[in-house]
N, C-alpha and C. Protein backbone atom coordinates (compact mmCIF):
# COMPACT_ATOMS: atom_id res chain seq x y z
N UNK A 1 10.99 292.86 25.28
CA UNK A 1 10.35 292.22 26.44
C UNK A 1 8.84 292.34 26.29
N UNK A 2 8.08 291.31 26.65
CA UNK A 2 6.89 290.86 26.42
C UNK A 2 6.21 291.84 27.99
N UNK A 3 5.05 292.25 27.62
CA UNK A 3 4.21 292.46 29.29
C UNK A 3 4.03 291.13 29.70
N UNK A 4 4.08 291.63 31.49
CA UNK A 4 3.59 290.48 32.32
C UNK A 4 1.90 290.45 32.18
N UNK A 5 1.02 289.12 32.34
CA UNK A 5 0.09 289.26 32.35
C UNK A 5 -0.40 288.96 33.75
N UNK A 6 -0.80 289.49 34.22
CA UNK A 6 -1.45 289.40 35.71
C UNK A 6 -2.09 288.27 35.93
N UNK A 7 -2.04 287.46 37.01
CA UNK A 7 -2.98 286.66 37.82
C UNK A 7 -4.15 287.25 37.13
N UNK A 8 -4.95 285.81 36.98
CA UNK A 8 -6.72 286.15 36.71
C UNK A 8 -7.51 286.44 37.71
N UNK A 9 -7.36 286.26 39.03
CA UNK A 9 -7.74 286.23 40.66
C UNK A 9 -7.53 288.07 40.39
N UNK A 10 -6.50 287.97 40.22
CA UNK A 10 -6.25 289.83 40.38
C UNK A 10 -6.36 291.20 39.88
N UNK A 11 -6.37 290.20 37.80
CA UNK A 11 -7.11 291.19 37.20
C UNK A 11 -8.89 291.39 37.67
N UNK A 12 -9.42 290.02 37.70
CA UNK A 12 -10.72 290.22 38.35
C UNK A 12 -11.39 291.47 39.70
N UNK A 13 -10.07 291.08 40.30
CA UNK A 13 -10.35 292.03 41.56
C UNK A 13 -9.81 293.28 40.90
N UNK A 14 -9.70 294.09 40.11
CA UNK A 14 -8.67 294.89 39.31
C UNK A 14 -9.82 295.32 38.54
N UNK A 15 -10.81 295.12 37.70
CA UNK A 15 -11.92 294.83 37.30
C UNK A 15 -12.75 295.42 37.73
N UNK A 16 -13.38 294.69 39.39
CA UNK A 16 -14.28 294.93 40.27
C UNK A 16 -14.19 296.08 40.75
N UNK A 17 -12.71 296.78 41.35
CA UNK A 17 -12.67 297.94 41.47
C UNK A 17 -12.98 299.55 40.52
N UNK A 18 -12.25 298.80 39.62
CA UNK A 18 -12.93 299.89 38.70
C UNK A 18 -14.46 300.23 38.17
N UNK A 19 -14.92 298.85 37.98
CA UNK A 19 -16.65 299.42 37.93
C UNK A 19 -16.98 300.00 39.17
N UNK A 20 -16.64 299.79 40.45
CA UNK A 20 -17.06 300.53 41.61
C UNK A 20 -16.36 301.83 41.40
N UNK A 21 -15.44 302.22 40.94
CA UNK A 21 -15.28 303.77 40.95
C UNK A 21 -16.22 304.70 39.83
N UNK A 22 -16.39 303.71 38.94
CA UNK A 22 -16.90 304.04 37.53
C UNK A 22 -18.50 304.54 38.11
N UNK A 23 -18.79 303.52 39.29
CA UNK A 23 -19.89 303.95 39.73
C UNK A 23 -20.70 304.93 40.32
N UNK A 24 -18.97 305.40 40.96
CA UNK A 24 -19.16 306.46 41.67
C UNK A 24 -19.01 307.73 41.13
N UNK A 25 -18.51 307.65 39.78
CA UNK A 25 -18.50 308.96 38.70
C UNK A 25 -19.80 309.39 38.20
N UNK A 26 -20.65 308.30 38.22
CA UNK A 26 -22.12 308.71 37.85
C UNK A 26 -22.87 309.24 38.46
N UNK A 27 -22.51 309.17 39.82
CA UNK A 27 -23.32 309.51 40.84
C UNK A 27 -22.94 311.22 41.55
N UNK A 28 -21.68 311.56 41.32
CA UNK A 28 -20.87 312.60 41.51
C UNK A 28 -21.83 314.24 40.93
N UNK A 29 -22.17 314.08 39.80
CA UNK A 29 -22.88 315.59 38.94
C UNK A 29 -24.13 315.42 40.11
N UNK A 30 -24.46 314.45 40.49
CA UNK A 30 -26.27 314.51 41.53
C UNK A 30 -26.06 315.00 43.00
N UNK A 31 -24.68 314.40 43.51
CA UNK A 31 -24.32 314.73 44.68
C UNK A 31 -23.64 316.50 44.75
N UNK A 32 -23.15 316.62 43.41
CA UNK A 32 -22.55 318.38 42.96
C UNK A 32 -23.89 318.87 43.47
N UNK A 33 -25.15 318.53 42.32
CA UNK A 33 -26.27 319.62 42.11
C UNK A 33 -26.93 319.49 43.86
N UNK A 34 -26.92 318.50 44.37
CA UNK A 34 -27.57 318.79 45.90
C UNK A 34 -26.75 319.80 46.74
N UNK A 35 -25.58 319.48 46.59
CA UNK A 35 -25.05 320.68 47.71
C UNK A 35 -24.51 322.23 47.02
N UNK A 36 -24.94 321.85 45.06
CA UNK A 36 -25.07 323.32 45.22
C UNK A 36 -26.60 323.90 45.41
N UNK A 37 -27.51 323.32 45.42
CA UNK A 37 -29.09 323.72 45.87
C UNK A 37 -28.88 323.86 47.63
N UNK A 38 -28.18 323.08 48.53
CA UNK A 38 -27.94 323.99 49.77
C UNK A 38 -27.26 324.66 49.95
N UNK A 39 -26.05 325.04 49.32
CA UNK A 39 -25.14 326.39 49.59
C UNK A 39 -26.60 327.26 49.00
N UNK A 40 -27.02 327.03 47.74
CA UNK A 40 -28.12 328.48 47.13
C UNK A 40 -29.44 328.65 48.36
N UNK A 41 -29.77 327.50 49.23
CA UNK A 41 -31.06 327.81 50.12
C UNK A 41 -30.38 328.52 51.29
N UNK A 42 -29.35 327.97 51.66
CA UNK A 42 -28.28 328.66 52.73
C UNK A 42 -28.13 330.66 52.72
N UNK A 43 -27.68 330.92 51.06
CA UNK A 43 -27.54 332.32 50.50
C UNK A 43 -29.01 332.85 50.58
N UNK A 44 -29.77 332.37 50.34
CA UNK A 44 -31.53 332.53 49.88
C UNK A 44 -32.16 332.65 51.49
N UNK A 45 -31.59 332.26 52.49
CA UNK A 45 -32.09 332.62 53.85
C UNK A 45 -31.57 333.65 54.32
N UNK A 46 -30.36 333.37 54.24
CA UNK A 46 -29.60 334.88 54.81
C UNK A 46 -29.82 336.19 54.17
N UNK A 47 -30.23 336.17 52.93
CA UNK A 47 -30.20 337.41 52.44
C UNK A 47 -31.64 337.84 52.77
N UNK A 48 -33.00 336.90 52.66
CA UNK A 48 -34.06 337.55 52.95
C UNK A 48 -34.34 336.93 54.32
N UNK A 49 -33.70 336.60 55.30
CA UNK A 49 -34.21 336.75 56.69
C UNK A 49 -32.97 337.70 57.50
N UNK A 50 -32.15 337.39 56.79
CA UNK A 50 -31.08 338.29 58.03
C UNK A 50 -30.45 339.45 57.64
N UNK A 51 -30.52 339.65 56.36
CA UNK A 51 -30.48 340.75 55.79
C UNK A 51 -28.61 341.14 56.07
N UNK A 52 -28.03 340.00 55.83
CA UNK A 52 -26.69 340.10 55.82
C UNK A 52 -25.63 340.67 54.41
């Protein structure tokens, strides 16, 4: 048995989605390093203002 080949309407939209996730993998290590620089300013207050 042969594969089905998908509608072109659907691989397109099939396509589109994936560069939008693809997009969002690039962007993922920048959004990591910001919220680990506020968990570290978060630790970095408490220890020298509150002395917790």
């Amino acid at each position: 048995m042969s594969p089905v080949e998908p509608p072109t309407e659907l691989r397109e939209r099939i396509q589109d989605e994936l560069e939008r996730n693809r997009r969002w993998e690039y962007r993922l290590p920048l959004y990591g390093g910001i919220a680990l620089l506020i968990c570290a300013a978060i630790v970095v207050v408490r220890v020298v203002f509150l002395h917790v």
